[in-house]
Protein backbone atom coordinates (compact mmCIF):
# COMPACT_ATOMS: atom_id res chain seq x y z
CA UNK A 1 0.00 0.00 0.00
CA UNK A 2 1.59 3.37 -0.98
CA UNK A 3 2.10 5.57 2.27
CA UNK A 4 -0.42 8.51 2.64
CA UNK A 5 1.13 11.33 3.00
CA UNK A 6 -0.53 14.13 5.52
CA UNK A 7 0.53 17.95 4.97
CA UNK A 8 -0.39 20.32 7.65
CA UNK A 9 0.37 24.48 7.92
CA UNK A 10 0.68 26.39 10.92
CA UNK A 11 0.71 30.01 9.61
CA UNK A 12 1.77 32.23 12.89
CA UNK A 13 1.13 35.54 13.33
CA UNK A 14 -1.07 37.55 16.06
CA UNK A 15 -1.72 40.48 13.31
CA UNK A 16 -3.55 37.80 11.14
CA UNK A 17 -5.60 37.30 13.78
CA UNK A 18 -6.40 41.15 15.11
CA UNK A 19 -7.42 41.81 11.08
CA UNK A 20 -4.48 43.78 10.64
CA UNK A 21 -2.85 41.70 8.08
CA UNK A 22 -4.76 38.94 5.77
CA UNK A 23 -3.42 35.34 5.28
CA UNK A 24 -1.80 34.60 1.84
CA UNK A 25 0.04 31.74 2.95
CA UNK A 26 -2.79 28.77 2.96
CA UNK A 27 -4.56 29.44 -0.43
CA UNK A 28 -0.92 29.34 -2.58
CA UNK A 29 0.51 25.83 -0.20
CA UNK A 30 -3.23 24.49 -0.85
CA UNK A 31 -2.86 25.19 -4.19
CA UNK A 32 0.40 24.03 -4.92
CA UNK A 33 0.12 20.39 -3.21
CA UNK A 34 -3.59 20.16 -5.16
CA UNK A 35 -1.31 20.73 -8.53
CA UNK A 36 0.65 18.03 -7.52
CA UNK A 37 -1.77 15.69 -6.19
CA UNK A 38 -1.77 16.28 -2.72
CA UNK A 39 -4.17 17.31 0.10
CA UNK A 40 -4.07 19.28 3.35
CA UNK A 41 -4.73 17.37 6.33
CA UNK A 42 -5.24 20.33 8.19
CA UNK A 43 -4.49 23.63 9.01
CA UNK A 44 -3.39 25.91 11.56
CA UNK A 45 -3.70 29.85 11.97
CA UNK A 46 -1.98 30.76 15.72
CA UNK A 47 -0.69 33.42 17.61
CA UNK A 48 2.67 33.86 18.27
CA UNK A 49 2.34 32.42 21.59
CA UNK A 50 4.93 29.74 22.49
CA UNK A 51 3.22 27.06 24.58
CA UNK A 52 0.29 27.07 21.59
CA UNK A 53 3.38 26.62 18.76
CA UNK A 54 4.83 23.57 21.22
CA UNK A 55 1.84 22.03 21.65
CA UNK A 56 0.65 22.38 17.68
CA UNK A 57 4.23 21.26 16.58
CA UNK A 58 4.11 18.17 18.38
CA UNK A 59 0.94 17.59 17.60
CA UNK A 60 1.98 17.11 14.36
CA UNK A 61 5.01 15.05 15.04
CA UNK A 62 2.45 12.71 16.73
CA UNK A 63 1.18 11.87 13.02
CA UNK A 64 3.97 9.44 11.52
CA UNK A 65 3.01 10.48 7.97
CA UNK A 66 2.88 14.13 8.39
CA UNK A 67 4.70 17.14 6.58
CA UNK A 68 4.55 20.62 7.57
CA UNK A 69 5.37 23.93 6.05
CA UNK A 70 5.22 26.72 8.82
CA UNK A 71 5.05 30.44 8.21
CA UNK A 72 6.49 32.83 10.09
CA UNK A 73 8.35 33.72 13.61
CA UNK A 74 12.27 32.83 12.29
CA UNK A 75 13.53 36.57 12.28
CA UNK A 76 15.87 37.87 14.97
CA UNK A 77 13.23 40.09 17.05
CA UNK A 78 12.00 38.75 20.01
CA UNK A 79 8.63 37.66 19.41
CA UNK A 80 10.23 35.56 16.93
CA UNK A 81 10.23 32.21 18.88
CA UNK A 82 9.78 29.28 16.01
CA UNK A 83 13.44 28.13 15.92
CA UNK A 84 13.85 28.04 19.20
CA UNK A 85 10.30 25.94 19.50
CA UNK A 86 11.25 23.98 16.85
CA UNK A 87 13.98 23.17 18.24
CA UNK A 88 12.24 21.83 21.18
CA UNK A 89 9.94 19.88 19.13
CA UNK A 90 12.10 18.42 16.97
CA UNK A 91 15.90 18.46 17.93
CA UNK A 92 15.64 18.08 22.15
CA UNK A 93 16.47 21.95 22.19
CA UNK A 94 20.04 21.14 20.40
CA UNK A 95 20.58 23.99 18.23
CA UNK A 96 23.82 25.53 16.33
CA UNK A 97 25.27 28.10 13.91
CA UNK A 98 24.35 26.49 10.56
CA UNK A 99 27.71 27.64 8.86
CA UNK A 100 25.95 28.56 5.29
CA UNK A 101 22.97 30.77 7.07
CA UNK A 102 25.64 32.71 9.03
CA UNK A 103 28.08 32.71 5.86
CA UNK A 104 24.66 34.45 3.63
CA UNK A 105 23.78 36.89 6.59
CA UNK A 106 27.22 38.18 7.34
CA UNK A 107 27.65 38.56 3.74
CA UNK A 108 24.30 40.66 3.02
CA UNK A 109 24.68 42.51 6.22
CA UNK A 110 28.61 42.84 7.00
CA UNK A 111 28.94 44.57 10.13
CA UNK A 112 25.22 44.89 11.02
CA UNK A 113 24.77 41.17 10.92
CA UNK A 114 26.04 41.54 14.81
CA UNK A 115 24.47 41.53 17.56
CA UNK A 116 20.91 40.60 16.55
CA UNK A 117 20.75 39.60 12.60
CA UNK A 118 23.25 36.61 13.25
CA UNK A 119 21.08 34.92 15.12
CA UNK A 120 18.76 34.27 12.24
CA UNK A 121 21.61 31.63 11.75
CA UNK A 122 20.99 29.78 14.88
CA UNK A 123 18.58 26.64 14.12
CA UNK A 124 17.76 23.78 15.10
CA UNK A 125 20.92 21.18 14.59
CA UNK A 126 21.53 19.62 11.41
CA UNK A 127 19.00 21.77 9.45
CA UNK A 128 18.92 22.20 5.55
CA UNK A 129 18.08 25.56 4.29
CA UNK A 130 15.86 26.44 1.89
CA UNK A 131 17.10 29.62 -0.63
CA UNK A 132 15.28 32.91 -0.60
CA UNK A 133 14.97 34.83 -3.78
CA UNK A 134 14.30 38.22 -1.76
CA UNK A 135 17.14 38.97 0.37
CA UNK A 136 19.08 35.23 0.69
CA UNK A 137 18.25 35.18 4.33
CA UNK A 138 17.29 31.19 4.11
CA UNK A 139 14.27 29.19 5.51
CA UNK A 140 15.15 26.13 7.09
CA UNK A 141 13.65 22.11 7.22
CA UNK A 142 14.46 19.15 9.49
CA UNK A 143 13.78 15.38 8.45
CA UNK A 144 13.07 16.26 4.87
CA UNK A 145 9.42 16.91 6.45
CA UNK A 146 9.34 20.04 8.51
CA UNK A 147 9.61 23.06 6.82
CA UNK A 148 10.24 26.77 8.30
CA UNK A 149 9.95 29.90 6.11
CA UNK A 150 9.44 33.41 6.35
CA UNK A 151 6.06 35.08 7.02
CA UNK A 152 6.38 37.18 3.90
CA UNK A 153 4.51 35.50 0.93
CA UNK A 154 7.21 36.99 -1.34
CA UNK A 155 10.06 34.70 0.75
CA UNK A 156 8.58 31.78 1.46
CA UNK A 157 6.30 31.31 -1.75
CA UNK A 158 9.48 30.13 -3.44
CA UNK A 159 10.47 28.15 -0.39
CA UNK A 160 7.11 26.29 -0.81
CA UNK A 161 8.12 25.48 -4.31
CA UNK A 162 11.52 24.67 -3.75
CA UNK A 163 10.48 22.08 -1.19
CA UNK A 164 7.97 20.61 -2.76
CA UNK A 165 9.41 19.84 -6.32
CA UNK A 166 12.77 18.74 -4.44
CA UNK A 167 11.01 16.13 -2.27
CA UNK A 168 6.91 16.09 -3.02
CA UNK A 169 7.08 16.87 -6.59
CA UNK A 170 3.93 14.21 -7.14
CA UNK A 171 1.68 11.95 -5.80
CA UNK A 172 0.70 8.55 -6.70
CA UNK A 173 -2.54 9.01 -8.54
CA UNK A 174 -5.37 7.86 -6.39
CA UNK A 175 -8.07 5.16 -7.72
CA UNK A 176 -11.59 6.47 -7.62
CA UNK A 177 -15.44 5.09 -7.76
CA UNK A 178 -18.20 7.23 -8.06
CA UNK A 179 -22.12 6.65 -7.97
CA UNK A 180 -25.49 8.43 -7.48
CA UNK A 181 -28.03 6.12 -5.84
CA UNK A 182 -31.50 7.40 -5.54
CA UNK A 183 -31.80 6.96 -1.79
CA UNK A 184 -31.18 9.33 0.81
CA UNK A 185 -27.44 8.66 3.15
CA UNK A 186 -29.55 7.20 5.91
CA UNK A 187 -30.10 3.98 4.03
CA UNK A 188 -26.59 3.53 3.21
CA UNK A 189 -25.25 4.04 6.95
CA UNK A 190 -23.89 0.65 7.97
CA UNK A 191 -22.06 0.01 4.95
CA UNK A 192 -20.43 3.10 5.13
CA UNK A 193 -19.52 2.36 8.43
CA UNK A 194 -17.03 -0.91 7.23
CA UNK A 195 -15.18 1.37 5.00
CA UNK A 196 -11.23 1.52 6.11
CA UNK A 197 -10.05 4.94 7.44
CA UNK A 198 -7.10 4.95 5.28
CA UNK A 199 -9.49 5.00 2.10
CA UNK A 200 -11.22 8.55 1.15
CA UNK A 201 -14.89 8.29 1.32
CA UNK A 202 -17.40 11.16 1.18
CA UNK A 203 -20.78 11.00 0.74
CA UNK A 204 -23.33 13.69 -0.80
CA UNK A 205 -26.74 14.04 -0.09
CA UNK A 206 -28.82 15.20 -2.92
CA UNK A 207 -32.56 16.84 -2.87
CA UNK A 208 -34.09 17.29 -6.66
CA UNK A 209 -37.66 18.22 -6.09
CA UNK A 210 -38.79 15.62 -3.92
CA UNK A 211 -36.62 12.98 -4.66
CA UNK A 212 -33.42 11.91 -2.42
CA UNK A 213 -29.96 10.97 -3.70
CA UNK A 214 -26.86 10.66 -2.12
CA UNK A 215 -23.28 10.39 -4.15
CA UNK A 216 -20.93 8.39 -2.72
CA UNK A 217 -17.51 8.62 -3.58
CA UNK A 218 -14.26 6.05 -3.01
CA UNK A 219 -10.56 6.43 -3.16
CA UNK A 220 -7.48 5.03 -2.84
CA UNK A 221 -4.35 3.79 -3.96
CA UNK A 222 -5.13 -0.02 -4.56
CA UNK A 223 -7.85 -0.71 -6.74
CA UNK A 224 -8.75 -3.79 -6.04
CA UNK A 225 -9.07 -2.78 -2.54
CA UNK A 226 -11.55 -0.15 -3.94
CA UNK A 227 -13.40 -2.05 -5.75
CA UNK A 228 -13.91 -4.50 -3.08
CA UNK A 229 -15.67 -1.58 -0.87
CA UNK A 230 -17.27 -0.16 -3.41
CA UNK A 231 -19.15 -3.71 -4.49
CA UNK A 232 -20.74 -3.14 -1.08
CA UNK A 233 -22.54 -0.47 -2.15
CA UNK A 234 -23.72 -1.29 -5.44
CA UNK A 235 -24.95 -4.95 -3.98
CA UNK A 236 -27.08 -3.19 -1.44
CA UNK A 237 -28.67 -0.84 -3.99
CA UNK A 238 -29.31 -4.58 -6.33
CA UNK A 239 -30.72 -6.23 -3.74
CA UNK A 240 -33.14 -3.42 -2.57
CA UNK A 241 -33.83 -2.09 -6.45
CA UNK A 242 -32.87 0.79 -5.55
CA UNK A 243 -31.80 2.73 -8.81
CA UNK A 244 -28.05 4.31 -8.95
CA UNK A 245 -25.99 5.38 -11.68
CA UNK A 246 -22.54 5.04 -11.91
CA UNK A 247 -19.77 7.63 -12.12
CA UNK A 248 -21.37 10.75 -11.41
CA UNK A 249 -18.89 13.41 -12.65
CA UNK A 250 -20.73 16.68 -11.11
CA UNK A 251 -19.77 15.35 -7.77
């Protein structure tokens, strides 16, 4: 069976959430991993509040299958606190000067890359970077999974890109079965109770004058194993006449 893969964002920012700024950062990773196949599993808009990034990071460590692009929070200002999280999370607080960040930053800034800047250098240990097409001040990503960028759409747009062509460029193309029964969802309950939870199902109730329908939709990466569930269906609706069409494309 082909390993699902489960993206998740965690946009940060406190001004996203007052209404002083607006989010660009889900719509163009949503649309990029739908481009290449992929699906969000779920997303996160936070404040920068560091017990709240802790507990959402791990969260999604919990989830063996899980990749996540987070947006915002790795300046050198104080109330930028996501390397130093991530560290926590992800590295049991071990952090470093990653050589090439410091290299890029004492290079753009020279002198003025001390005190404060330099520290933009500081990640979690043994991260990769991730280039930055504005200024060259890199994001960063741990376990080929966990990916830190800028809160500025023009930085970390790219970043998303890079990333994603470099180690998500596709997924497998999923296997799908479609129908429209003319029965309302209730009738169909129990079998869609057996399906598997690794499998997408979705079913969508229909109401054309008086008349009921549901469309119920199947998906994965074995076909045989969809077609097995999906027989379940289309027995019911043969043994109870009820009428269903196959393949449903307006769903």
């Amino acid at each position: 069976m082909t390993k699902k893969v489960n993206f998740y964002s965690v946009i940060i920012g406190t001004e996203l959430l007052n209404g002083r700024r607006k989010d660009a950062h889900f719509s163009f990773l949503n649309e990029q991993l739908l481009e290449r196949g992929w699906e969000h599993k779920a997303s996160f808009v936070i404040e920068d509040d560091i017990e709240l990034m802790l507990n959402i990071f791990n969260l999604i460590k919990a989830d063996k299958n899980s990749v996540m692009f987070c947006f915002g929070g790795i300046g050198s200002t104080p109330d930028d606190y996501t390397r130093q999280i991530a560290a926590k999370a992800f590295t049991d607080s071990k952090m470093e000067f990653q050589e090439e960040s410091k290299r890029k930053i004492e290079s753009r800034f020279k002198e003025e890359a001390y005190p404060h800047r330099i520290n933009m250098a500081y990640l979690p240990i043994n991260a990769k970077l991730l280039q930055n097409v504005v200024n060259d001040i890199p994001g960063f990503y741990l376990e080929d999974r966990f990916f830190f960028t800028p809160g500025f759409p023009s930085m970390s747009q790219s970043m998303v890109v890079e990333a994603l062509d470099k180690l998500y460029p596709k997924s497998t193309a999923k296997y799908k079965r479609v129908l429209t029964a003319s029965c309302g969802e209730n009738a169909l309950i129990d079998i869609m109770k057996k399906m598997p939870s690794h499998l997408d199902f979705a079913s969508l109730p229909k109401l054309i004058g008086e008349k009921r329908k549901v469309v119920i939709f199947l998906a994965g990466y074995e076909s045989a194993e969809v077609d097995e569930y999906f027989q379940l269906f289309v027995d019911y609706l043969e043994e109870n006449n009820i009428e269903y069409i196959l393949k449903d494309i307006s769903f």
